[in-house]
Protein backbone atom coordinates (compact mmCIF):
# COMPACT_ATOMS: atom_id res chain seq x y z
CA UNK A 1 0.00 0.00 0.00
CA UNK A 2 1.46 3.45 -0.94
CA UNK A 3 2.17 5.98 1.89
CA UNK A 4 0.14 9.07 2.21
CA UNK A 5 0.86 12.20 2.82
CA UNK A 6 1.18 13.98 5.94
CA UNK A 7 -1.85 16.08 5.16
CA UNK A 8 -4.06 13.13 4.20
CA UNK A 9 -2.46 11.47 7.89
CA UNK A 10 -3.83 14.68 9.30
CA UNK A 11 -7.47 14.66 7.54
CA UNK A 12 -7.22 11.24 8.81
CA UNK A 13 -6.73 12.01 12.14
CA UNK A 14 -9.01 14.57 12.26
CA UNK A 15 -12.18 12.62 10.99
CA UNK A 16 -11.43 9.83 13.56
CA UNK A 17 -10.62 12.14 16.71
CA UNK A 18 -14.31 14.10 15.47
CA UNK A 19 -16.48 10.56 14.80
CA UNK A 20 -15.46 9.41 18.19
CA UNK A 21 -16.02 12.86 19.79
CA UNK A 22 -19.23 12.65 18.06
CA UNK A 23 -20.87 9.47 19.58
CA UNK A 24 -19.75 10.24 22.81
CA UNK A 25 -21.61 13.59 22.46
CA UNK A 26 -24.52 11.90 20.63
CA UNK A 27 -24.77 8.92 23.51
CA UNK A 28 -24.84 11.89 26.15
CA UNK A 29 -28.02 13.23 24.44
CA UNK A 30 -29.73 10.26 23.13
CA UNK A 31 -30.26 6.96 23.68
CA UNK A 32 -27.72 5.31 20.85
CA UNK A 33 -27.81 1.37 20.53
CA UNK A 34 -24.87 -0.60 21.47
CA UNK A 35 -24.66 -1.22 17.47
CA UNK A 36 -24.40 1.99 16.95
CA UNK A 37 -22.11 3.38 19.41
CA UNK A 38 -19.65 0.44 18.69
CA UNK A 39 -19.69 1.95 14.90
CA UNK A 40 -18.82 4.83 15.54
CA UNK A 41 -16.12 3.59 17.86
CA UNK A 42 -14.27 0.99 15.48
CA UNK A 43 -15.09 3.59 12.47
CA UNK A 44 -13.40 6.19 14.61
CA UNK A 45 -10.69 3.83 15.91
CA UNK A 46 -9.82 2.31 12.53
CA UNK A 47 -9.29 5.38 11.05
CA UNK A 48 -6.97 7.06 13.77
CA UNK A 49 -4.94 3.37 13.47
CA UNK A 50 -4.50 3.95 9.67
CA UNK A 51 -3.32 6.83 10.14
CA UNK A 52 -0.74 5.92 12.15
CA UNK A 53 0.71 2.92 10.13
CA UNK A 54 0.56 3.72 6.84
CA UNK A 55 0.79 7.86 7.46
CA UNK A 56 3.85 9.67 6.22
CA UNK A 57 5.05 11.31 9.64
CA UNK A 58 8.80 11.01 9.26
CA UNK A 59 10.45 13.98 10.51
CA UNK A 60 12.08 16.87 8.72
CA UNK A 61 16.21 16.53 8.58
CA UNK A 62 18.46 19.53 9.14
């Protein structure tokens, strides 16, 4: 698999860290089924973990 850019690692990042902010939120307010709330979870979990492994985040030499 090729390795993405640091600014796709960062939209990637971003979307997880917000769908998992969001169900928490959402499972404050409403009453979310367990389906649901696990989702969001692994959707927001899997995408923070891709992130991570296949993310370009090497760091700049002098």
């Amino acid at each position: 698999m090729k390795k993405t850019t640091k600014r796709k690692t960062l939209i990637l990042l971003s979307i997880g860290i917000l769908i998992i902010a969001t169900s928490q939120v959402c499972s404050y307010y409403f009453a979310l089924p367990d389906l649901a709330r696990g989702s969001f979870m692994g959707i927001g979990v899997g995408l923070l973990l891709t992130a991570l492994i296949f993310g370009n985040m090497k760091p700049a030499r002098r």
